[in-house]
C-alpha atoms as a PDB file:
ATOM      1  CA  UNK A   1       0.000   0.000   0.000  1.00  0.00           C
ATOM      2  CA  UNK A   2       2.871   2.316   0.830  1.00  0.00           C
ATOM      3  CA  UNK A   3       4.666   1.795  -2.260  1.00  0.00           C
ATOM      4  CA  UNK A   4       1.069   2.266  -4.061  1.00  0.00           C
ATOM      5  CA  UNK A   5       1.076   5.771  -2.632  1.00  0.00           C
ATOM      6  CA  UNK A   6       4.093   6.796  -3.479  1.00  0.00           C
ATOM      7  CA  UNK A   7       3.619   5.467  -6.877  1.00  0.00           C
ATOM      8  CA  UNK A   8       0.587   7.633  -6.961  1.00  0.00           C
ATOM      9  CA  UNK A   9       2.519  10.890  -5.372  1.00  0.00           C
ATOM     10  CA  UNK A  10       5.190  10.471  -8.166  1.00  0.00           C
ATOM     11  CA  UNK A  11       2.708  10.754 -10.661  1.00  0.00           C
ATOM     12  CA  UNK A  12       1.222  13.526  -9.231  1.00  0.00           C
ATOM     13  CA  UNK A  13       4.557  15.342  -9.195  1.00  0.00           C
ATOM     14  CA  UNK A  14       5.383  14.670 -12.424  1.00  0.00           C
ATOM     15  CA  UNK A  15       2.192  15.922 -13.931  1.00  0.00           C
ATOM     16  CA  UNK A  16       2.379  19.050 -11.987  1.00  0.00           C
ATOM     17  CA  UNK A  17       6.221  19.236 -13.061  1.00  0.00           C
ATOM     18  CA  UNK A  18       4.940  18.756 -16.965  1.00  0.00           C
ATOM     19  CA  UNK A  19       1.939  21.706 -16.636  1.00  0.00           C
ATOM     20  CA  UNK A  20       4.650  23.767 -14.837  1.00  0.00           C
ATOM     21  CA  UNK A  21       7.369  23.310 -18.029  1.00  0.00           C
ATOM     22  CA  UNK A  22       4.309  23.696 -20.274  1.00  0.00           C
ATOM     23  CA  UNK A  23       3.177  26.962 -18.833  1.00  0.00           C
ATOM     24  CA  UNK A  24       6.486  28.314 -18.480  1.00  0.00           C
ATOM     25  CA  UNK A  25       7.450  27.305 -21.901  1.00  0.00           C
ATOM     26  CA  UNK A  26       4.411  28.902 -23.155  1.00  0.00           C
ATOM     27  CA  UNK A  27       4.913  32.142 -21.058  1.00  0.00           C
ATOM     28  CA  UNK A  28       8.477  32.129 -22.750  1.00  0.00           C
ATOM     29  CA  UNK A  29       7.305  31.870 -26.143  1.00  0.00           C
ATOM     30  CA  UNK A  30       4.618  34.720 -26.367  1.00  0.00           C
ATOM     31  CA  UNK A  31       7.261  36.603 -24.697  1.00  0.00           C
ATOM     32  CA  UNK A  32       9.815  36.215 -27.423  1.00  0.00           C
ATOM     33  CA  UNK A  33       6.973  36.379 -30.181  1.00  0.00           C
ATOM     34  CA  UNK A  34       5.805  39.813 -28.252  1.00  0.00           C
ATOM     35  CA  UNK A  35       9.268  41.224 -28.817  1.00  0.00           C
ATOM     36  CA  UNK A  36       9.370  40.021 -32.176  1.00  0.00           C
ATOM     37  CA  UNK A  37       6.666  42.522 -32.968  1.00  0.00           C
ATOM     38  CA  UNK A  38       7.491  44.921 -30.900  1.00  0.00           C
ATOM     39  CA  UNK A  39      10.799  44.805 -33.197  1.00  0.00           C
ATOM     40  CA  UNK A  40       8.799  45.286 -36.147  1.00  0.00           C
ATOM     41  CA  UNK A  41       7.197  47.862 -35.154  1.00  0.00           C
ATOM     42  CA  UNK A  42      10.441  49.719 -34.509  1.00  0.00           C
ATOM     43  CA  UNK A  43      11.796  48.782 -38.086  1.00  0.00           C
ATOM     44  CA  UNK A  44      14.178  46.810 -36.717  1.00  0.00           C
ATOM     45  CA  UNK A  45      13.866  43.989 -39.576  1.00  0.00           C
ATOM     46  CA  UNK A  46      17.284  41.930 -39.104  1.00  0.00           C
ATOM     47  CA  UNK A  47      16.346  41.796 -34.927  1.00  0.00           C
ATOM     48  CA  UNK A  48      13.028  40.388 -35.695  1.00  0.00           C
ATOM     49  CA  UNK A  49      13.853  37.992 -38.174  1.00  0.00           C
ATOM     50  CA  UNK A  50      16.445  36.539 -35.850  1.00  0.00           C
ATOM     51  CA  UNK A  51      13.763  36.046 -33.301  1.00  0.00           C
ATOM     52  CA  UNK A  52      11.791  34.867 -35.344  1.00  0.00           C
ATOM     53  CA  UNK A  53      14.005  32.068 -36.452  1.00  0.00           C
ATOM     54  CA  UNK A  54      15.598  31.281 -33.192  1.00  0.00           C
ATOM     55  CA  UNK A  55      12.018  30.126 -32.730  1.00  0.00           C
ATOM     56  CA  UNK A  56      11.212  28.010 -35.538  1.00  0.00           C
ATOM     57  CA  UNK A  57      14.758  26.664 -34.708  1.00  0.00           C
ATOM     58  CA  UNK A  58      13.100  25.649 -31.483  1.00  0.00           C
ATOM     59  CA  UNK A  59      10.140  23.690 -32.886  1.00  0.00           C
ATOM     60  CA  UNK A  60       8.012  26.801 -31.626  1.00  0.00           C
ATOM     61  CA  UNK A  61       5.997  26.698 -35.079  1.00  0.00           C
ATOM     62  CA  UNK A  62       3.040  28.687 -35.015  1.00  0.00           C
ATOM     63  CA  UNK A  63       0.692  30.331 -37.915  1.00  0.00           C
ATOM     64  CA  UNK A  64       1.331  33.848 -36.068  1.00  0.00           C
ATOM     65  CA  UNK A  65       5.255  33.225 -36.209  1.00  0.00           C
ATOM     66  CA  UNK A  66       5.234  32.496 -39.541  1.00  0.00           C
ATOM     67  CA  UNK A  67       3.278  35.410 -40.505  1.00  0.00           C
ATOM     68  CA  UNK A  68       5.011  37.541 -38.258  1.00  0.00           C
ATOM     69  CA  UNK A  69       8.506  36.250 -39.832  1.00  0.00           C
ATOM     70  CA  UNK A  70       7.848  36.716 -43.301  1.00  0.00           C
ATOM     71  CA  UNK A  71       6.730  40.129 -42.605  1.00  0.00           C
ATOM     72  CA  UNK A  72      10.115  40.413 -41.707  1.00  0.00           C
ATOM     73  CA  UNK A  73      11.947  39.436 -44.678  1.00  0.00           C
ATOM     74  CA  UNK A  74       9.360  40.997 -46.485  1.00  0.00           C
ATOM     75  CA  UNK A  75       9.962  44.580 -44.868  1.00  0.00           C
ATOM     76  CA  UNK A  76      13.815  43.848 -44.945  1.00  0.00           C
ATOM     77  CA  UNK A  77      13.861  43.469 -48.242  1.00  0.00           C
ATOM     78  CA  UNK A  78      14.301  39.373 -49.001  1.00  0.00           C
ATOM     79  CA  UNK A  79      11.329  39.139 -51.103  1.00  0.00           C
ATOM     80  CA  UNK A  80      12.672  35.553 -52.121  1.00  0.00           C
ATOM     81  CA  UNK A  81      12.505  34.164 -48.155  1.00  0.00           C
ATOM     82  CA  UNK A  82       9.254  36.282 -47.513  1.00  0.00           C
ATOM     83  CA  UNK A  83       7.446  34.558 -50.010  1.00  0.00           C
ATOM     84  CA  UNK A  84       8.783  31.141 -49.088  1.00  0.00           C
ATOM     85  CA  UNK A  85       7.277  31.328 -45.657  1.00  0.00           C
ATOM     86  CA  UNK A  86       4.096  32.896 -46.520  1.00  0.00           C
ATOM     87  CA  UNK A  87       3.234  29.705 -48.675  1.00  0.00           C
ATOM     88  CA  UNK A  88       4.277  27.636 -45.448  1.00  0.00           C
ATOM     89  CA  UNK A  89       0.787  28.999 -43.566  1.00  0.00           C
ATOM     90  CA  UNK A  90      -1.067  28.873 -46.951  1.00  0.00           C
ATOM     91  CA  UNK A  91       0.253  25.163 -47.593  1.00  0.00           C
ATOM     92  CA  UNK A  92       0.265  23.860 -44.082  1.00  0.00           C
ATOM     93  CA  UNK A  93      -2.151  25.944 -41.958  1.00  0.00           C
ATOM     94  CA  UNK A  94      -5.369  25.175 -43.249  1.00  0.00           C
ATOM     95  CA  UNK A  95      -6.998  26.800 -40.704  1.00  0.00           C
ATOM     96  CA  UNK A  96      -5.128  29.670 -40.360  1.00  0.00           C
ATOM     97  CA  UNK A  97      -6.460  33.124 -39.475  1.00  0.00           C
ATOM     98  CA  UNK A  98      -3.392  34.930 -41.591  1.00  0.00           C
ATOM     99  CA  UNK A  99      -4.183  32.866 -44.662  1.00  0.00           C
ATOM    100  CA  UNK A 100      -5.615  35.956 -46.437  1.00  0.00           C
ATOM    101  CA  UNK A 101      -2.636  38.096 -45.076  1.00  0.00           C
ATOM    102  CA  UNK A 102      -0.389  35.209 -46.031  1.00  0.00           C
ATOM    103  CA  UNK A 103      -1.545  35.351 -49.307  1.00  0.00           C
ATOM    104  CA  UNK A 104      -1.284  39.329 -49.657  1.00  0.00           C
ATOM    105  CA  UNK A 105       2.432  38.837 -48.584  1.00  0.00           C
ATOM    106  CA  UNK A 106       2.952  36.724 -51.067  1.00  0.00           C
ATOM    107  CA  UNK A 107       1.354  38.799 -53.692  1.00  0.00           C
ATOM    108  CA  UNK A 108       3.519  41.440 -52.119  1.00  0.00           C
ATOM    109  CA  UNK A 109       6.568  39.743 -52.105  1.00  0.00           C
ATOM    110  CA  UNK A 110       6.589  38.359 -56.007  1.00  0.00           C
ATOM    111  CA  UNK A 111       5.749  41.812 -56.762  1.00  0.00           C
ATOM    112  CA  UNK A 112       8.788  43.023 -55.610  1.00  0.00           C
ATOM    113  CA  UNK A 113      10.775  41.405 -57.726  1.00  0.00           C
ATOM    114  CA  UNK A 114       8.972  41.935 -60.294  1.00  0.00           C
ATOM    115  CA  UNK A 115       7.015  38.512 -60.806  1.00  0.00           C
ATOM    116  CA  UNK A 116       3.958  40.099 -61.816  1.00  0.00           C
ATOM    117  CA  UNK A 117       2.370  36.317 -62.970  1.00  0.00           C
ATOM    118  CA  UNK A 118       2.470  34.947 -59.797  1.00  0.00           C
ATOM    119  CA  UNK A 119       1.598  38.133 -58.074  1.00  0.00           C
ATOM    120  CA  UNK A 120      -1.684  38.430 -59.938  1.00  0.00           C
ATOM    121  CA  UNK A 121      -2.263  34.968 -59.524  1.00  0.00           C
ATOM    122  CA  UNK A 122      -1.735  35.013 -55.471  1.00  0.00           C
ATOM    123  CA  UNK A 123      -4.005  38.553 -55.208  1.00  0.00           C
ATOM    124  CA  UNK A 124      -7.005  37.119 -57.587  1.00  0.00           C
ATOM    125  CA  UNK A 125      -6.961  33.959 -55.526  1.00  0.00           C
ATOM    126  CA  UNK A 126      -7.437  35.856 -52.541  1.00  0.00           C
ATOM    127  CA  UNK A 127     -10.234  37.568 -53.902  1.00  0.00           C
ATOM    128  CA  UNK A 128     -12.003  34.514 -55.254  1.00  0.00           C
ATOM    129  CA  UNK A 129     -11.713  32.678 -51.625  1.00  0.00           C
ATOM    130  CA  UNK A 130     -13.138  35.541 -50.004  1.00  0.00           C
ATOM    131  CA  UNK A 131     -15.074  38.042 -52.628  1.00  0.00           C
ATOM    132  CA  UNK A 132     -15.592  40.426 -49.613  1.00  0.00           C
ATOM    133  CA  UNK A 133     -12.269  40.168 -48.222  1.00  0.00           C
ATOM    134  CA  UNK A 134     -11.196  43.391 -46.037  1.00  0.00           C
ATOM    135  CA  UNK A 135      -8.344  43.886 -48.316  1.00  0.00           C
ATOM    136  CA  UNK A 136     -10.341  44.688 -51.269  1.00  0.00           C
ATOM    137  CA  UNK A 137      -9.281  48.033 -51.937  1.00  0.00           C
ATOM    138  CA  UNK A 138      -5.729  46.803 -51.632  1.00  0.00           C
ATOM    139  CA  UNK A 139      -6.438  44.095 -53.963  1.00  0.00           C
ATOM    140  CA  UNK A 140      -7.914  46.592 -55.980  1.00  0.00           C
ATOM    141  CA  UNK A 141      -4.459  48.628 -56.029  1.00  0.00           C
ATOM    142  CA  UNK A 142      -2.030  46.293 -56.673  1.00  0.00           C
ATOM    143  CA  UNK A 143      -4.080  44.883 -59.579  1.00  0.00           C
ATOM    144  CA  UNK A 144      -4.475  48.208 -61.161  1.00  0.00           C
ATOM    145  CA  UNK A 145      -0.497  48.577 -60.830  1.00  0.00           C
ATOM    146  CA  UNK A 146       0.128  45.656 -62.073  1.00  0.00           C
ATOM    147  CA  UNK A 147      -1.935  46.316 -64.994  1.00  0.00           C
ATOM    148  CA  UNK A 148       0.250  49.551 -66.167  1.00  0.00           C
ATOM    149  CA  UNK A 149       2.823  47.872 -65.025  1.00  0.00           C
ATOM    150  CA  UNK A 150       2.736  44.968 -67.581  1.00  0.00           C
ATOM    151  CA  UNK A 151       1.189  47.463 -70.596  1.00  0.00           C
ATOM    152  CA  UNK A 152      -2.284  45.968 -69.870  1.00  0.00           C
ATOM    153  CA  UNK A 153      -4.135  49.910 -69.478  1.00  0.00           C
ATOM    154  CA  UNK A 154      -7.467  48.241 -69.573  1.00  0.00           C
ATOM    155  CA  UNK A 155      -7.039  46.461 -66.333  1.00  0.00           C
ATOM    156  CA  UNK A 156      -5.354  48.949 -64.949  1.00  0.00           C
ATOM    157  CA  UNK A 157      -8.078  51.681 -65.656  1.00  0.00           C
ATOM    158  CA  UNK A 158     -10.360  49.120 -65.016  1.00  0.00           C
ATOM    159  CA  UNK A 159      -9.428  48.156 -60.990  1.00  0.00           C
ATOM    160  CA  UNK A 160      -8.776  51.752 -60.464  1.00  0.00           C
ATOM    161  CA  UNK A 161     -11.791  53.000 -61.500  1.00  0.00           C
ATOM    162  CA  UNK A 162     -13.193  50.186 -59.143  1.00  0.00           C
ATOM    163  CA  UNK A 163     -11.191  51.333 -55.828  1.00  0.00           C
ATOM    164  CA  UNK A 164     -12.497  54.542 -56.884  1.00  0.00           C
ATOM    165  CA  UNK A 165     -15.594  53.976 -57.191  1.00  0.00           C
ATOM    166  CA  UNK A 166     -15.934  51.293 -54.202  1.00  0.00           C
ATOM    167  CA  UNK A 167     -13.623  52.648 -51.812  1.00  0.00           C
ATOM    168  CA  UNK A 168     -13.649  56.540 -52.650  1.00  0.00           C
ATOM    169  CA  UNK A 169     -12.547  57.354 -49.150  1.00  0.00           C
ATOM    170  CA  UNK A 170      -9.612  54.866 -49.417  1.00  0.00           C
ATOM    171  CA  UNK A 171      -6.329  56.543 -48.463  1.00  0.00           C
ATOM    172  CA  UNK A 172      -4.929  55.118 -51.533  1.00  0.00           C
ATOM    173  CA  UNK A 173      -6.995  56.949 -53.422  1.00  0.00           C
ATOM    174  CA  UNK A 174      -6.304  60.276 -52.125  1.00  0.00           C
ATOM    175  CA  UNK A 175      -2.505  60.147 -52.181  1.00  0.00           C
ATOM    176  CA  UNK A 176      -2.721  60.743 -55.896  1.00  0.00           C
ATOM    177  CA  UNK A 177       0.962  60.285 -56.293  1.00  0.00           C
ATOM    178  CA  UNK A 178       0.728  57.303 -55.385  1.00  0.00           C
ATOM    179  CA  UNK A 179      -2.085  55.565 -57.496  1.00  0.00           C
ATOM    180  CA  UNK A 180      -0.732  54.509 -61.055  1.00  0.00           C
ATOM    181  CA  UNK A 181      -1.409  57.395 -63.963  1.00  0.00           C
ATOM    182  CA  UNK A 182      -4.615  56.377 -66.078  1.00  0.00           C
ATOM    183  CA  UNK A 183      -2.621  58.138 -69.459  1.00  0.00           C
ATOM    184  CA  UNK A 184       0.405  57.642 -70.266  1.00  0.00           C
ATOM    185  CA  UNK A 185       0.765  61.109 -71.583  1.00  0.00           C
ATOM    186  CA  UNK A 186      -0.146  62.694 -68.274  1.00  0.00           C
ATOM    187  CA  UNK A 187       1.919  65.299 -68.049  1.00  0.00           C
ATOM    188  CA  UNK A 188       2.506  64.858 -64.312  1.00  0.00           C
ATOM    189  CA  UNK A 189       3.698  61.272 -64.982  1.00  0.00           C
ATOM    190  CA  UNK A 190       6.925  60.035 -64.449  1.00  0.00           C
ATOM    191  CA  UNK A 191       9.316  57.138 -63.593  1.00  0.00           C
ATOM    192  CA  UNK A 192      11.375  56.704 -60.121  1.00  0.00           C
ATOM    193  CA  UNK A 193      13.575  54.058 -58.266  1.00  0.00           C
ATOM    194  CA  UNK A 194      12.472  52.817 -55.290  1.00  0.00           C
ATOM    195  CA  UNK A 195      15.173  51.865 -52.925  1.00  0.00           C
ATOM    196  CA  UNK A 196      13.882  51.036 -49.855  1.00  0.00           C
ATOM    197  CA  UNK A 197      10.386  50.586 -48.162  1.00  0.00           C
ATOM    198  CA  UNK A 198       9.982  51.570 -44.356  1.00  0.00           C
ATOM    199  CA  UNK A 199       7.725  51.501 -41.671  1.00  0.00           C
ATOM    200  CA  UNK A 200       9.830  53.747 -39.861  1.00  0.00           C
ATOM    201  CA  UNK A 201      10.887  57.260 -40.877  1.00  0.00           C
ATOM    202  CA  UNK A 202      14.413  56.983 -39.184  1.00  0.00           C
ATOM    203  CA  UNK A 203      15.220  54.733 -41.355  1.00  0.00           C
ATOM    204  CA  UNK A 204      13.595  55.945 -44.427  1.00  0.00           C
ATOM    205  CA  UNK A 205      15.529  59.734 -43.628  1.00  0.00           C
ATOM    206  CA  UNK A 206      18.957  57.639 -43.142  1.00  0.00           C
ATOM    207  CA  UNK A 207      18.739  55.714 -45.981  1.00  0.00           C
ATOM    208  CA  UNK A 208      17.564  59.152 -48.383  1.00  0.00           C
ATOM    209  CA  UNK A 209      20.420  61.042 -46.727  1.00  0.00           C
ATOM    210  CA  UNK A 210      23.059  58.267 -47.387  1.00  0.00           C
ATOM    211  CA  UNK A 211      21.818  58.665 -51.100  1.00  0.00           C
ATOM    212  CA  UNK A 212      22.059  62.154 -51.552  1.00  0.00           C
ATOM    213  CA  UNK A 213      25.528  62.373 -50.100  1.00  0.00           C
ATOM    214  CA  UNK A 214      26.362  59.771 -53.046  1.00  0.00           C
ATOM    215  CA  UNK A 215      25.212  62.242 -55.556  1.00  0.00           C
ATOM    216  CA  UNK A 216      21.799  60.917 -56.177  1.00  0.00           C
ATOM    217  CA  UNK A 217      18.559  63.250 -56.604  1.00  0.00           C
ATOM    218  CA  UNK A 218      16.652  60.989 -53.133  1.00  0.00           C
ATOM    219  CA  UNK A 219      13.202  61.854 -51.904  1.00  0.00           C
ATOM    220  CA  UNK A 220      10.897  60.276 -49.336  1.00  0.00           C
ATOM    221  CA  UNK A 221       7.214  59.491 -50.214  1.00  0.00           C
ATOM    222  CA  UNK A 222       4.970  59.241 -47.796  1.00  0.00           C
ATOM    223  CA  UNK A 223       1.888  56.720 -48.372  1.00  0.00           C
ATOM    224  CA  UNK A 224      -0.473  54.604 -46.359  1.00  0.00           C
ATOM    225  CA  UNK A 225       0.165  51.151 -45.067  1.00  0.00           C
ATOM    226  CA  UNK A 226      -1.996  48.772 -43.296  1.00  0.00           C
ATOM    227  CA  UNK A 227      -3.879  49.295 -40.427  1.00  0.00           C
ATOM    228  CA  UNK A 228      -3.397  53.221 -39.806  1.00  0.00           C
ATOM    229  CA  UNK A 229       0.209  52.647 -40.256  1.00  0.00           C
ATOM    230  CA  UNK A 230       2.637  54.632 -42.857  1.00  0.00           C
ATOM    231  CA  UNK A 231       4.925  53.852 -45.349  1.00  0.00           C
ATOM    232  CA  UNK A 232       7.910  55.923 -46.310  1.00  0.00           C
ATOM    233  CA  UNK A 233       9.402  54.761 -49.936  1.00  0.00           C
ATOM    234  CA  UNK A 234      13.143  56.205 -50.319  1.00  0.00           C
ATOM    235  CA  UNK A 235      12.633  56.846 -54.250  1.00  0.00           C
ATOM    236  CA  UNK A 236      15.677  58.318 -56.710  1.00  0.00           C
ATOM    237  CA  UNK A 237      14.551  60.596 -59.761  1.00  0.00           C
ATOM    238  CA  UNK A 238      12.145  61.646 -61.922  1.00  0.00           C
ATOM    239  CA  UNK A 239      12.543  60.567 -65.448  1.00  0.00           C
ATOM    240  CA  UNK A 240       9.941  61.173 -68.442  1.00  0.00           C
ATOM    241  CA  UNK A 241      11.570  57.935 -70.231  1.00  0.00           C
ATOM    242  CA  UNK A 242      11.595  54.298 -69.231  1.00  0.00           C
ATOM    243  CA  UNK A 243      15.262  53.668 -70.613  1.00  0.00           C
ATOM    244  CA  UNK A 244      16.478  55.923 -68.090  1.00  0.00           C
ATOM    245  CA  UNK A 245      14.962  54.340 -65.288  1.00  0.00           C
ATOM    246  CA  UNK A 246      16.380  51.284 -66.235  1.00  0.00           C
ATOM    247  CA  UNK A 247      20.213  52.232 -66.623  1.00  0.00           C
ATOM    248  CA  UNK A 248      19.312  54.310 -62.973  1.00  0.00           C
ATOM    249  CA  UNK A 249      18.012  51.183 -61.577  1.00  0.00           C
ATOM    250  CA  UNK A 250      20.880  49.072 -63.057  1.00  0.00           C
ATOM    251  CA  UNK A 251      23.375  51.319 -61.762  1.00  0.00           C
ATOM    252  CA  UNK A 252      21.892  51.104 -58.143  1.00  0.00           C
ATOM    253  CA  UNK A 253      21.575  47.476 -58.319  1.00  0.00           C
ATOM    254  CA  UNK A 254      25.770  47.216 -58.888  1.00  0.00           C
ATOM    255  CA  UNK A 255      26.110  49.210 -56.041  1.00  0.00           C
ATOM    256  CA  UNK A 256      24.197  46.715 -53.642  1.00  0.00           C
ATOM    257  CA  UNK A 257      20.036  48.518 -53.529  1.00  0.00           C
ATOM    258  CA  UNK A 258      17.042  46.818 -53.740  1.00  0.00           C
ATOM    259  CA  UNK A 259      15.443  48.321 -56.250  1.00  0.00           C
ATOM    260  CA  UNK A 260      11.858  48.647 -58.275  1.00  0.00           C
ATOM    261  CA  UNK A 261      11.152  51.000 -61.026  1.00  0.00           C
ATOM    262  CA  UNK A 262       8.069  52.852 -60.380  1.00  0.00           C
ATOM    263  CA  UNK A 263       6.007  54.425 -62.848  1.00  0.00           C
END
């Protein structure tokens, strides 16, 4: 009987030993994953993305790490990696309440480097899951740009004349310098390099003012990001003719910038 008691107090201790690891490990976890986006918030990309993947390393795989983590690369500029892990939630998370940010980011991220197929593909999918999706007007956006983008000016008259018409109040649609020009012959139309992408003006202003001491003509653009947030796009020149852009943007590319050619 003795030894059936302590038999019974062992297992009692260890139980309460496991829900004590599993709490603590838990408390642990949404501690790291809180400073993760804490360091996004900051703009401190390369920070969070090594949080993020001390995690994974960890087996601490979650939809909301994943997300969180390609937002990362995404922001940092690894369009490549960002779009890698925002097909992990889409492939493996079935359930997952960042699949339709998941598949934005990947949108996002293919068109950033400027594969417009699979960027159209991932933002029409997104609106054929979910017709009423709340990122509509985004949708909306990026299909109109990619629709100048490509030379197709029927869809991309016809999906801004949507978000227009839908979303009139959008912030996307007010910031007219940002919404892609319906006429080519606009006079106010022009092409720029983007360089960098920033939640955080710091880092927008450091990045502008490292250009400009390197000769180049940089300017910061100030547009609307998700959520209330704001974007600040470190852009060089504005040309009248494509063929400059491109030796601009090949020129920047040698020296080591991300770059995108922006209408």
């Amino acid at each position: 009987m003795r030894n059936l008691n302590k038999i019974k107090k062992l297992c009692v201790l260890n139980c309460c030993f496991a829900l004590l690891l599993f709490i603590f490990t838990s408390a642990c976890y949404a501690l790291n994953l809180d400073n993760l986006k804490a360091n996004l918030i900051r703009g401190d990309y390369r920070v969070a993305i090594n949080e993020g993947e001390k995690l994974i390393a960890k087996d601490s795989h979650s939809d909301e790490l994943y997300y969180l983590l390609g937002l990362g690369y995404l922001k940092n500029g690894n369009y490549l990696r960002s779009s890698d892990i925002f097909e992990v939630i889409i492939k493996e998370f079935s359930g997952s309440r960042f699949k339709e940010e998941a598949r934005l980011g990947l949108g996002d991220s293919c068109l950033l480097r400027n594969d417009l197929a699979r960027a159209e593909e991932s933002y029409q999918e997104l609106l054929k899951s979910n017709p009423n999706t709340k990122f509509k007007a985004q949708l909306f956006y990026r299909l109109s740009e990619i629709g100048f983008k490509k030379g197709d000016l029927n869809q991309g008259k016809d999906y801004l004349a949507k978000l227009k018409e839908d979303y009139p109040l959008n912030p996307e649609v007010k910031q007219n310098r940002d919404i892609w020009p319906v006429e080519k012959n606009n006079s106010d139309f022009y092409y720029s390099v983007q360089v960098g992408s920033f939640s955080n003006p710091v880092n927008a202003a450091n990045l502008n003012q490292k250009l400009l001491s390197n000769g180049y003509p940089a300017y910061i653009e100030e547009s609307p990001g998700l959520a209330g947030s704001k974007n600040y796009r470190v852009k060089v020149g504005r040309l009248s003719f494509l063929p400059e852009a491109e030796e601009l943007d090949k020129k920047l590319k040698i020296q080591g910038y991300p770059t995108k050619i922006c209408p």
